[in-house]
Protein backbone atom coordinates (compact mmCIF):
# COMPACT_ATOMS: atom_id res chain seq x y z
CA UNK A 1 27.85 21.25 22.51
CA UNK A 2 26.00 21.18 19.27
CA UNK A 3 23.19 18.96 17.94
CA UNK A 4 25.64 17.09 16.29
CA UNK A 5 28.03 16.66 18.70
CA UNK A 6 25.63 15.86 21.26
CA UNK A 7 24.35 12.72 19.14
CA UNK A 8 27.57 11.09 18.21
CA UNK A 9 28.09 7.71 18.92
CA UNK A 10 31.28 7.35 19.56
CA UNK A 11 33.49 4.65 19.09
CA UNK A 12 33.95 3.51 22.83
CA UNK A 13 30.20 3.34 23.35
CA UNK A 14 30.00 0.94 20.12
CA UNK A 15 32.43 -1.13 22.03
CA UNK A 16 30.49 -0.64 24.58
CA UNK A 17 27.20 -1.80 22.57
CA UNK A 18 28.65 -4.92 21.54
CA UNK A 19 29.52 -6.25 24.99
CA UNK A 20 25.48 -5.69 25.58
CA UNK A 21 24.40 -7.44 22.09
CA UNK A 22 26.60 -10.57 23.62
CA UNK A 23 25.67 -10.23 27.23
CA UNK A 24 22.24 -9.81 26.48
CA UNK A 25 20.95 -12.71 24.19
CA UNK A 26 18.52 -15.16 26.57
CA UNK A 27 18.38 -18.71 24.54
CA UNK A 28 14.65 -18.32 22.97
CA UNK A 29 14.13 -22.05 24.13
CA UNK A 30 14.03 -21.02 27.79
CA UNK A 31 11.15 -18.70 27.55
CA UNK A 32 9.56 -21.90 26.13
CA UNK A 33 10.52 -24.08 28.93
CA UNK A 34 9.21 -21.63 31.23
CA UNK A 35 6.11 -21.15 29.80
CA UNK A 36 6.64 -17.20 29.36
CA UNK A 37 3.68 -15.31 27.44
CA UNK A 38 6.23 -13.03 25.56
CA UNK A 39 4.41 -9.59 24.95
CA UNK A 40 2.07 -10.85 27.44
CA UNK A 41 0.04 -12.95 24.78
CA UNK A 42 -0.52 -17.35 24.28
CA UNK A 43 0.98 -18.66 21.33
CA UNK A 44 -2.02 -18.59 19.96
CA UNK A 45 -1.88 -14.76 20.27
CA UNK A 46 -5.04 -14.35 22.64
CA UNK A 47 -4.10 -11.31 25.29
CA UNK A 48 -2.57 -12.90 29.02
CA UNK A 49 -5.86 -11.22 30.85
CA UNK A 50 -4.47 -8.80 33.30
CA UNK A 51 -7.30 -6.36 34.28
CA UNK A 52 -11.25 -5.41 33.19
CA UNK A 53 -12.68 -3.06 32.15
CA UNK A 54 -15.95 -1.71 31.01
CA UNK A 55 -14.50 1.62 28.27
CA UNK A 56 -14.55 -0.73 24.99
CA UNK A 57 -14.90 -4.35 23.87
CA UNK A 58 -13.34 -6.08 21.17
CA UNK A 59 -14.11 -9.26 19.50
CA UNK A 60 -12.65 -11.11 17.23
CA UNK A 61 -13.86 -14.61 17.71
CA UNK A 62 -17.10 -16.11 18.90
CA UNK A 63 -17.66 -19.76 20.10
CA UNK A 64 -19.58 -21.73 17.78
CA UNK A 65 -20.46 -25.29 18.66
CA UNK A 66 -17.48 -25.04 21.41
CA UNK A 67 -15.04 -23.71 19.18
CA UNK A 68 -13.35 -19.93 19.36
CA UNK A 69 -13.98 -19.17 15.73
CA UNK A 70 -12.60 -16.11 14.02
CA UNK A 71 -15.56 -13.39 13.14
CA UNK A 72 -15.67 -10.33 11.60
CA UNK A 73 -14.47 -7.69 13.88
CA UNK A 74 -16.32 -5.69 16.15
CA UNK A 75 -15.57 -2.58 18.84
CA UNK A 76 -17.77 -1.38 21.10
CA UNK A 77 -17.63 1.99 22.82
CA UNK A 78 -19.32 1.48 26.82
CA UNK A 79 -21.25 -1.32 24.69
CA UNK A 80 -22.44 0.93 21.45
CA UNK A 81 -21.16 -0.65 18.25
CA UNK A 82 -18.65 1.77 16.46
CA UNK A 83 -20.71 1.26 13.37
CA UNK A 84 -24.15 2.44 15.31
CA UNK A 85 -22.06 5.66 17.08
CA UNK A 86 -20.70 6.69 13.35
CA UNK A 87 -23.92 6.29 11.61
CA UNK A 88 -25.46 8.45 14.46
CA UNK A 89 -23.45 11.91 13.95
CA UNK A 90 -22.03 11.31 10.36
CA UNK A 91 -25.97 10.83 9.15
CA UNK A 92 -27.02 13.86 10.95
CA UNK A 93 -23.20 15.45 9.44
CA UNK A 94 -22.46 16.36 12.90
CA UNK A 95 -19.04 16.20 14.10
CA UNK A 96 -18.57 13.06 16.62
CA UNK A 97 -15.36 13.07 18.43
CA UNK A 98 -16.83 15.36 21.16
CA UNK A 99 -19.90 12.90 21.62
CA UNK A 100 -17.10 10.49 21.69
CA UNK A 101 -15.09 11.58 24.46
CA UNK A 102 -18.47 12.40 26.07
CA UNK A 103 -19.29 8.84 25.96
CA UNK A 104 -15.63 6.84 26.83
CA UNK A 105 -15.68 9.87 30.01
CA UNK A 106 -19.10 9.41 30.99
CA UNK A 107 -20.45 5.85 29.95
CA UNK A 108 -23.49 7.35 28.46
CA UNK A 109 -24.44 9.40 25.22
CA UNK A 110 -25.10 12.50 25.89
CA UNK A 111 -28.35 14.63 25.03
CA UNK A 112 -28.33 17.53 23.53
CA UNK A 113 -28.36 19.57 26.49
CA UNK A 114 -25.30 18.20 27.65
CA UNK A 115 -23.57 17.83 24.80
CA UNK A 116 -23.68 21.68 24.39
CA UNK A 117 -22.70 21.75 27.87
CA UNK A 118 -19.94 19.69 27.56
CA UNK A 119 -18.33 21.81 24.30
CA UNK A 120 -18.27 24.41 26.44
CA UNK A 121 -16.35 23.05 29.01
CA UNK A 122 -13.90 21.98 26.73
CA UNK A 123 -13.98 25.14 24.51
CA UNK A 124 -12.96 26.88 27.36
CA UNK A 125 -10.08 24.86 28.27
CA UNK A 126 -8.61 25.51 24.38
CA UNK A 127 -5.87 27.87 25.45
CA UNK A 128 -2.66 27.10 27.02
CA UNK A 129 -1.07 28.95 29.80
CA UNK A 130 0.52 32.73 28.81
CA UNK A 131 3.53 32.74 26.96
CA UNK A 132 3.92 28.73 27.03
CA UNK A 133 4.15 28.69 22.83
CA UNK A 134 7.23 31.20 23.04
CA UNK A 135 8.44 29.66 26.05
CA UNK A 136 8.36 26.17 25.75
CA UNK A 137 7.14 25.14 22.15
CA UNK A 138 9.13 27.14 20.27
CA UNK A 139 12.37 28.12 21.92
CA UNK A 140 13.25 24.28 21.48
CA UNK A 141 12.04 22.62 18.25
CA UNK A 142 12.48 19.05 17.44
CA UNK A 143 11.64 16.94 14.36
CA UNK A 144 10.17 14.44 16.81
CA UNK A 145 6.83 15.91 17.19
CA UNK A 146 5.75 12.94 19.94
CA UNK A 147 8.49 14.34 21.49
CA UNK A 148 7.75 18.01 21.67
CA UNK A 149 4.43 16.49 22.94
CA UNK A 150 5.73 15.09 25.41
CA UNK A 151 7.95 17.74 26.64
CA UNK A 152 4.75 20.16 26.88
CA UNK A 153 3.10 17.60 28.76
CA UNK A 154 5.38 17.30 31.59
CA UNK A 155 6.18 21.14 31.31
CA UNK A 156 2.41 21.98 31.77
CA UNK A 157 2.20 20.12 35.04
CA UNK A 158 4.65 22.86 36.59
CA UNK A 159 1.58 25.04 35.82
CA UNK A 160 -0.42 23.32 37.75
CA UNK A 161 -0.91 23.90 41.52
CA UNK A 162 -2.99 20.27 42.03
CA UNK A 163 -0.34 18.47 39.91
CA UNK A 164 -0.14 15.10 42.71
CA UNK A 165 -4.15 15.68 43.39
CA UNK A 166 -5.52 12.17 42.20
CA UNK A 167 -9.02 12.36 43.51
CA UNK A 168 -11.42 12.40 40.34
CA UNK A 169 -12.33 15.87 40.27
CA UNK A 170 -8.94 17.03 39.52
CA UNK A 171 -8.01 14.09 37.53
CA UNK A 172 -11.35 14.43 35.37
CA UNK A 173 -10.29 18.46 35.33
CA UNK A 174 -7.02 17.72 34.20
CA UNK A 175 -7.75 15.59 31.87
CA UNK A 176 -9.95 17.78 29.50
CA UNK A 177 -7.73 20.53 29.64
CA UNK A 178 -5.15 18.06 27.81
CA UNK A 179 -7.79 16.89 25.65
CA UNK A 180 -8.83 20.35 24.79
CA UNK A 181 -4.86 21.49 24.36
CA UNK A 182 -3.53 18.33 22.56
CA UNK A 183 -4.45 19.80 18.81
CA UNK A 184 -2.47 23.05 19.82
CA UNK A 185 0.65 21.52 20.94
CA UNK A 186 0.95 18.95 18.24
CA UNK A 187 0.34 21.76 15.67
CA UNK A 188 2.36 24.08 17.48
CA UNK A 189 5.02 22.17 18.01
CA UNK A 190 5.40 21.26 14.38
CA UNK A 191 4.77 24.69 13.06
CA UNK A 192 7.90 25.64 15.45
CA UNK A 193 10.06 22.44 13.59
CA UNK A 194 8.70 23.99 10.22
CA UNK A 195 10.21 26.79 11.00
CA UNK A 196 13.03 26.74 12.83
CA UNK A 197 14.63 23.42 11.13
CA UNK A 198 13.21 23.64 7.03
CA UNK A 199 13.12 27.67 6.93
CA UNK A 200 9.43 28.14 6.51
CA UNK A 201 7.21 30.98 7.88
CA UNK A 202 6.29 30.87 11.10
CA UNK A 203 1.90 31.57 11.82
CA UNK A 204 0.48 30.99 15.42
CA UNK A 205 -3.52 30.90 14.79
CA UNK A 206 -5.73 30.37 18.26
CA UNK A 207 -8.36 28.13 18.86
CA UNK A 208 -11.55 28.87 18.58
CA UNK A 209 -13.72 27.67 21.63
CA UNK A 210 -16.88 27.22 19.27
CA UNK A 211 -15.02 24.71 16.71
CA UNK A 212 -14.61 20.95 17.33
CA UNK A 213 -11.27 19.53 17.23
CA UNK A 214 -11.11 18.42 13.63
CA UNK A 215 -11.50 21.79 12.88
CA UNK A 216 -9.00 23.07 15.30
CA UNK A 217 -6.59 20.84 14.14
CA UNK A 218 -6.92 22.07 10.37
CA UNK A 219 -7.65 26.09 11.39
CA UNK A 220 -4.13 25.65 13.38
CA UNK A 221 -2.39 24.01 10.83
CA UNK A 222 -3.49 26.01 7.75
CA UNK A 223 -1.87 29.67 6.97
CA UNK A 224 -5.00 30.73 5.54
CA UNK A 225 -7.29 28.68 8.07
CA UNK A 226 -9.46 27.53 5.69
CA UNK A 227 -10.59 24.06 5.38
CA UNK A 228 -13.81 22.55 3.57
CA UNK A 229 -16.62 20.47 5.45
CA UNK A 230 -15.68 17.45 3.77
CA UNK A 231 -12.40 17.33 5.16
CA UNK A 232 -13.00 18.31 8.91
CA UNK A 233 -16.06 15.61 8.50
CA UNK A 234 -13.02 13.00 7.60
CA UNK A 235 -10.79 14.17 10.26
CA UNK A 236 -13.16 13.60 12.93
CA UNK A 237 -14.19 10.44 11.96
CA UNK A 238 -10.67 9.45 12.17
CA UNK A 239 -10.32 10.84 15.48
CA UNK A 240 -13.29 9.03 16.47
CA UNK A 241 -11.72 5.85 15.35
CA UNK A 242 -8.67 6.19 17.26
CA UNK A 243 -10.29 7.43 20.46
CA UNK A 244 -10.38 3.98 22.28
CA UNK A 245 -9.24 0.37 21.54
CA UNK A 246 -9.57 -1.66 24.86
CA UNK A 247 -7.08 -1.75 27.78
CA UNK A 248 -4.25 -4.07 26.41
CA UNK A 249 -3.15 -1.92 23.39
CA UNK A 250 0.50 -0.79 24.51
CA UNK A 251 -0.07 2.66 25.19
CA UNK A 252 -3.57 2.19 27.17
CA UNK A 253 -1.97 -0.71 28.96
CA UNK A 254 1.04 2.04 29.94
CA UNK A 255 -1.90 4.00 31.04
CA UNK A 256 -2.93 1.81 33.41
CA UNK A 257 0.81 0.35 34.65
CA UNK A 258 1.64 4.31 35.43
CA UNK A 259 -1.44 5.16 36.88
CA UNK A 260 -1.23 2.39 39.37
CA UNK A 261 1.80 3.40 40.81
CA UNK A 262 0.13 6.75 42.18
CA UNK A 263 1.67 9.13 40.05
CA UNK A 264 0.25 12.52 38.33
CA UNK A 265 -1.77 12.42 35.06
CA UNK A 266 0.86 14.46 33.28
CA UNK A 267 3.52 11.62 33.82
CA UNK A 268 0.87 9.24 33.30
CA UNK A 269 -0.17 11.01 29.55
CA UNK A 270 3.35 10.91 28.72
CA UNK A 271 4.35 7.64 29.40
CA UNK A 272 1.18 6.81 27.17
CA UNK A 273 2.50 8.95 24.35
CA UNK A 274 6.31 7.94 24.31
CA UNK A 275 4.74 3.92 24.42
CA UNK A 276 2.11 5.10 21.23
CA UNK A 277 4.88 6.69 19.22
CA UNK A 278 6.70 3.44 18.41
CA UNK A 279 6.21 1.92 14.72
CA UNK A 280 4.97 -1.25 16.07
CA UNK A 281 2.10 0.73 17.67
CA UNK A 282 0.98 4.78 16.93
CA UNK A 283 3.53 5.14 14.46
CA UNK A 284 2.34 2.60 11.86
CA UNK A 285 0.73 5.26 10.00
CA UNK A 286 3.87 7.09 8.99
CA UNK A 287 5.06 3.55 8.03
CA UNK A 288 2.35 2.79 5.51
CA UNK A 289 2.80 6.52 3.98
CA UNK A 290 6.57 5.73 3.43
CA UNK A 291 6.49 2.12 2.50
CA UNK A 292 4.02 3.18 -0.12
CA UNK A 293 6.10 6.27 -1.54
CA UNK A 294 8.69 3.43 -1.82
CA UNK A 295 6.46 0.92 -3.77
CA UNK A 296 5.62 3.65 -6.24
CA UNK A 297 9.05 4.59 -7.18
CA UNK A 298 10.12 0.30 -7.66
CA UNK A 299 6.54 -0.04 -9.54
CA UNK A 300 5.58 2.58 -11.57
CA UNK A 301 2.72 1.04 -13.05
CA UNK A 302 0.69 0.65 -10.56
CA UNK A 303 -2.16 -1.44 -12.29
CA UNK A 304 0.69 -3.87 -12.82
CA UNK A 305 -0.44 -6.35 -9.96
CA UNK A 306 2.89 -8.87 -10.18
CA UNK A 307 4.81 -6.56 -9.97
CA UNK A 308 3.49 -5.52 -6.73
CA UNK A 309 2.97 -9.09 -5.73
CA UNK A 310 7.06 -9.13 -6.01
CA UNK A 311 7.82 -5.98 -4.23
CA UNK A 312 5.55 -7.04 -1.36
CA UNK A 313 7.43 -10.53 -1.46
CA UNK A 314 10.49 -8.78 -1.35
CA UNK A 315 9.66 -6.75 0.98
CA UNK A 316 8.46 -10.04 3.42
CA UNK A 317 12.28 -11.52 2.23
CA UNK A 318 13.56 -8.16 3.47
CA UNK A 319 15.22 -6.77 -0.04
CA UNK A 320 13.66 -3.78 -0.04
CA UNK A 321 11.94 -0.79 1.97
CA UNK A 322 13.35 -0.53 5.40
CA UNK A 323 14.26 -4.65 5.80
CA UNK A 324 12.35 -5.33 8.80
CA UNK A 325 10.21 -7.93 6.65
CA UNK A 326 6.90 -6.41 7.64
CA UNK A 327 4.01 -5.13 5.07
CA UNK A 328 2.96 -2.30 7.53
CA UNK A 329 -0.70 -1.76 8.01
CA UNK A 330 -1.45 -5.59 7.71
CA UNK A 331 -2.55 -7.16 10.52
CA UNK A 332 -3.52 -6.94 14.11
CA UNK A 333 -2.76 -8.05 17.07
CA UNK A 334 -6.50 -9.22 17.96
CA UNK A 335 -8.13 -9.20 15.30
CA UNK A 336 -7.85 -11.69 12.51
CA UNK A 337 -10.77 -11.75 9.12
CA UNK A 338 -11.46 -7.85 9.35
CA UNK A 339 -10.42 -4.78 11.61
CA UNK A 340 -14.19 -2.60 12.16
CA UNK A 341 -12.15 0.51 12.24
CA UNK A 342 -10.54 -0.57 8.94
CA UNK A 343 -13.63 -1.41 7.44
CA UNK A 344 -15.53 1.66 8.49
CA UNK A 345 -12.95 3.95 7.70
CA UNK A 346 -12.76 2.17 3.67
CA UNK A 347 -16.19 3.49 2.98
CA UNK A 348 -15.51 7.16 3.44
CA UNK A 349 -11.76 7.04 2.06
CA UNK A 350 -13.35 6.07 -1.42
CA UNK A 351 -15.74 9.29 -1.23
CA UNK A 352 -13.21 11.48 -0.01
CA UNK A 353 -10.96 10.33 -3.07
CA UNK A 354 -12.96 11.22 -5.40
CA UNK A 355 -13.66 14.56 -4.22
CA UNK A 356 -9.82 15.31 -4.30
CA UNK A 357 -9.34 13.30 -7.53
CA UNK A 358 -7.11 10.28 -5.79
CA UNK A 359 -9.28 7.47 -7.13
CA UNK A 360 -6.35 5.88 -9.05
CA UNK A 361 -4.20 5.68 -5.82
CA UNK A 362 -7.25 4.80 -3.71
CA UNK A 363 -7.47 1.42 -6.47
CA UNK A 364 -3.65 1.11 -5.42
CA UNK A 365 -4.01 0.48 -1.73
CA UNK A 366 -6.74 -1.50 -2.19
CA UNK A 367 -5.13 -4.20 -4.70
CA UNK A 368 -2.16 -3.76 -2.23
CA UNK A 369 -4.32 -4.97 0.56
CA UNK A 370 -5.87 -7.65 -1.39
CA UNK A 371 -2.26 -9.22 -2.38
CA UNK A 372 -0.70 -8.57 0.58
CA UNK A 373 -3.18 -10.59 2.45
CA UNK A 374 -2.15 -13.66 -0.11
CA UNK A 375 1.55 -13.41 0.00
CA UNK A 376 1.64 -12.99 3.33
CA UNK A 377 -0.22 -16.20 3.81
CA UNK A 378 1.59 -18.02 1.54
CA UNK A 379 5.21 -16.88 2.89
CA UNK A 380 4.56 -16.79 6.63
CA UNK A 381 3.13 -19.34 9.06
CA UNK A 382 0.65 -17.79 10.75
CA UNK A 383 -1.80 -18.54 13.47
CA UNK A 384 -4.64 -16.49 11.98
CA UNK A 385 -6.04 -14.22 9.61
CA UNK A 386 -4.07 -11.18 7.94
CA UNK A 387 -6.31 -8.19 7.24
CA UNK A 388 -5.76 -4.76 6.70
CA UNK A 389 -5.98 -2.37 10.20
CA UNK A 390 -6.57 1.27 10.37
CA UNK A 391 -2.92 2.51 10.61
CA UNK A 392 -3.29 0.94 6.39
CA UNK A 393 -6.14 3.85 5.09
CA UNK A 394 -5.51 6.53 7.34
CA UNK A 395 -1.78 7.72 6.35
CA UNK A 396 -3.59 7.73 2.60
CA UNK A 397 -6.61 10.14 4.24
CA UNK A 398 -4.00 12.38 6.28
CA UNK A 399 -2.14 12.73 2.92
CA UNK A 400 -5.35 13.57 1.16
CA UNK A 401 -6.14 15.99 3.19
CA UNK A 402 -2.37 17.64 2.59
CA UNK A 403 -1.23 16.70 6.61
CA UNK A 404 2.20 16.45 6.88
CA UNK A 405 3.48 13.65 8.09
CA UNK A 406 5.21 14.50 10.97
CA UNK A 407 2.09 15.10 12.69
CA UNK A 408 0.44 11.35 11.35
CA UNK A 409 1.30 9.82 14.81
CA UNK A 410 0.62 13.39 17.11
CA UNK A 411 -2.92 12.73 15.02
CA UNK A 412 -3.35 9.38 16.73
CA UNK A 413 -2.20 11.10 19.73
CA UNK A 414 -4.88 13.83 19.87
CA UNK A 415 -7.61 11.37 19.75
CA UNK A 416 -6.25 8.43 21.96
CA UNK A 417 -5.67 11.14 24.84
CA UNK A 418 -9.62 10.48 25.18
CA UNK A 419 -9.71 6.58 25.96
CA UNK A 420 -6.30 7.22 27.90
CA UNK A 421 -8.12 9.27 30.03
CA UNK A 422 -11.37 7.06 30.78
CA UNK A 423 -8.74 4.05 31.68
CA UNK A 424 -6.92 6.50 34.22
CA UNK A 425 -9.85 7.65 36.08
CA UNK A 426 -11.15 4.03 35.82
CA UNK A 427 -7.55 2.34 37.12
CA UNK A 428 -7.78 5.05 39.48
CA UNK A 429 -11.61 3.94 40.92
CA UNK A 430 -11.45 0.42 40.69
CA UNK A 431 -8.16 -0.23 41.32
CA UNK A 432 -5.38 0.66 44.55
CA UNK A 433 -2.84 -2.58 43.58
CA UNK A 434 0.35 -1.56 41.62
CA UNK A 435 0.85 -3.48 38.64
CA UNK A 436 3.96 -5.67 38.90
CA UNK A 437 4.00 -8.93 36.77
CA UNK A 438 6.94 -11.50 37.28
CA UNK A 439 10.40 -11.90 35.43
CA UNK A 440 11.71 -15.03 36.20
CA UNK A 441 16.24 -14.55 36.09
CA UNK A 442 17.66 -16.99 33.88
CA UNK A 443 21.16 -15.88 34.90
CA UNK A 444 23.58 -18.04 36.71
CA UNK A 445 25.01 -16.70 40.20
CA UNK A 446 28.85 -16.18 40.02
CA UNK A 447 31.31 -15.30 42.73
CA UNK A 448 32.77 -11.76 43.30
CA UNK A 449 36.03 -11.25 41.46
CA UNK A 450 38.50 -8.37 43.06
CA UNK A 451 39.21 -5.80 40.63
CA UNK A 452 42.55 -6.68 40.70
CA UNK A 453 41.82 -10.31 39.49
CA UNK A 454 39.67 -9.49 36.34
């Protein structure tokens, strides 16, 4: 059976489909009437709280004279303002993701000393197992790059001769080879697609145990291997920006549902991944980059402001783009005036424009951002703020630095693999309770028909 064959939906199982879209429908008033937090969230849209932790806070409100009022944004990494921990390495133009994983691992910065200690460890981890690219990356490509991911991911653990070992040690072990390996398999696994599905060339480079993993990433990706400062500088601050973003985000919060049920890391990682991969989540990047491409072919102009005031009405009244109604890369699910990652990320996409000559584009997203924010307001009833989030800026930085965009969400991926790992091994410490929240049936109980009597 054949690719094509394989994915056909037949017509019995769209017969099928429509008995479940009738079945299926629960009357939205009940989950009213039962008070049900629907994605686990008030009405209000503060987080249910389910767990603590102590790997990153998040504000987006303060109480002032007794009421939650919405503030600027803020992250903190075990308690060290994003801003402060990007000001540190980019001032000193050192690479920070490494410091970063050093710190969401650890709970401390780490000197010098052990910062050189702790490249090493993970430099030496940068290989996968022999003959696992021919093997397993690419003797079956797939467009889905998450996907491929994922399938190394559970493949590696049959390399593994501790893969149920949960004690820390081996979870800690395992979980820097994967952070070391992540930039080889998402490269990898796209170079294979590249090949094998577009006709390109096919190159495998190796890591280079002395290199961070911005410059990994582009030394893998690139025929020639050549990348400037600049843009490894910009690909590590993303990564750094992505690392960790609390324990409710979908894919962390997977991290810790899996995790509490006992089970390996590798399962654990790729239950993460698959949950960070959907456009709601991970995938918002690729959204942005493609509901952009779309806005420049309906408005040509693009210093023409209504006529990107319509299109992003339109796109709201679902006429246009993919007809979900949602301006992707606006708004967040916590926070409300400003996202820090957002706002961080802004003052280095405007440098790295100019250096590739992008400025004119770089004025597009921002008077998209600045409209969007109004129409959006005016059109929808929201309970609070609408500001631009990270997924907004960095499909425009990806694209700048010539990424394609298959590997936008693997991106994401490669540096989120860090905070997934500090929740495991702290779910794993503080924790020995599955997770296991209620669903209340709504169904009514009906008698047993024979089979003859249906």
């Amino acid at each position: 059976m054949d690719r094509k064959e394989f994915s056909a939906v037949t017509p019995e199982i769209q017969r099928l489909a429509r008995l479940c879209e009738e079945r299926d429908i629960i009357d939205p008033e009940l989950y009213t009437r039962y008070e049900v937090k629907r994605g686990l969230r008030d009405v209000d849209g503060k987080g249910v709280l389910t767990g603590l932790t102590e790997i990153s806070t998040i504000n987006a409100y303060r109480e002032i004279d007794g009421v939650m009022t919405p503030i600027d944004g803020e992250l903190f990494y075990r308690g060290i303002n994003i801003n402060d921990l990007a000001k540190g390495f980019t001032s000193e133009n050192r690479f920070g993701y490494e410091e970063t994983v050093y710190l969401l691992l650890f709970g401390e910065l780490p000197n010098r000393e052990e910062l050189e200690e702790f490249n090493t460890i993970l430099g030496s981890y940068r290989k996968l197992p022999r003959h696992f690219v021919r093997d397993v990356i690419l003797k079956n490509p797939s467009k889905d790059i998450m996907n491929a991911m994922t399938k190394c991911i559970l493949t590696l653990s049959s390399y593994d001769a501790k893969t149920m070992d949960i004690s820390i040690p081996n979870v800690l072990r395992q979980s820097v080879e994967l952070i070391a390996n992540f930039p080889a398999m998402a490269v990898y696994s796209y170079l294979a697609y590249r090949h094998y599905d577009l006709g390109r060339g096919l190159y495998i480079h190796q890591q280079k145990p002395e290199l961070s993993t911005a410059e990994n990433l582009l030394r893998l990706l690139r025929q020639n291997k050549e990348y400037t400062d600049t843009e490894a500088k910009m690909l590590d601050l993303s990564l750094c920006l992505h690392a960790e973003h609390g324990g409710g985000n979908n894919s962390t919060f997977t991290t810790h549902v899996v995790t509490s049920s006992g089970t390996d890391t590798y399962s654990s990682v790729a239950a993460s991944l698959c949950s960070l991969k959907g456009p709601k989540h991970g995938g918002a990047n690729v959204k942005v980059k493609q509901m952009f491409d779309d806005l420049k072919e309906h408005v040509p102009n693009w210093n023409d402001l209504g006529a990107i005031r319509d299109y992003l009405c339109d796109i709201l009244d679902k006429k246009v783009f993919d007809k979900a109604g949602l301006i992707y890369g606006m708004g967040h699910a916590v926070y409300s005036i400003s996202d820090p990652r957002a706002c961080l990320f802004e003052k280095f996409v405007g440098k790295l424009s100019e250096e590739k000559n992008m400025q004119e584009e770089y004025e597009l997203y921002k008077n998209v951002a600045k409209i969007a924010k109004e129409v959006i307001a005016d059109k929808r009833k929201i309970y609070k703020g609408v500001s631009p989030n990270i997924d907004f800026f960095s499909g425009f930085v990806y694209s700048m630095l010539d990424l394609p965009e298959e590997l936008y969400t693997p991106l994401f991926a490669t540096a989120r693999i860090a905070g997934w790992s500090a929740h495991r091994i702290e779910e794993l410490i503080n924790a020995n309770k599955i997770i296991r929240p209620a669903y209340k049936s709504v169904a009514d109980n009906r008698e047993y028909t024979p089979i003859d009597q249906r």
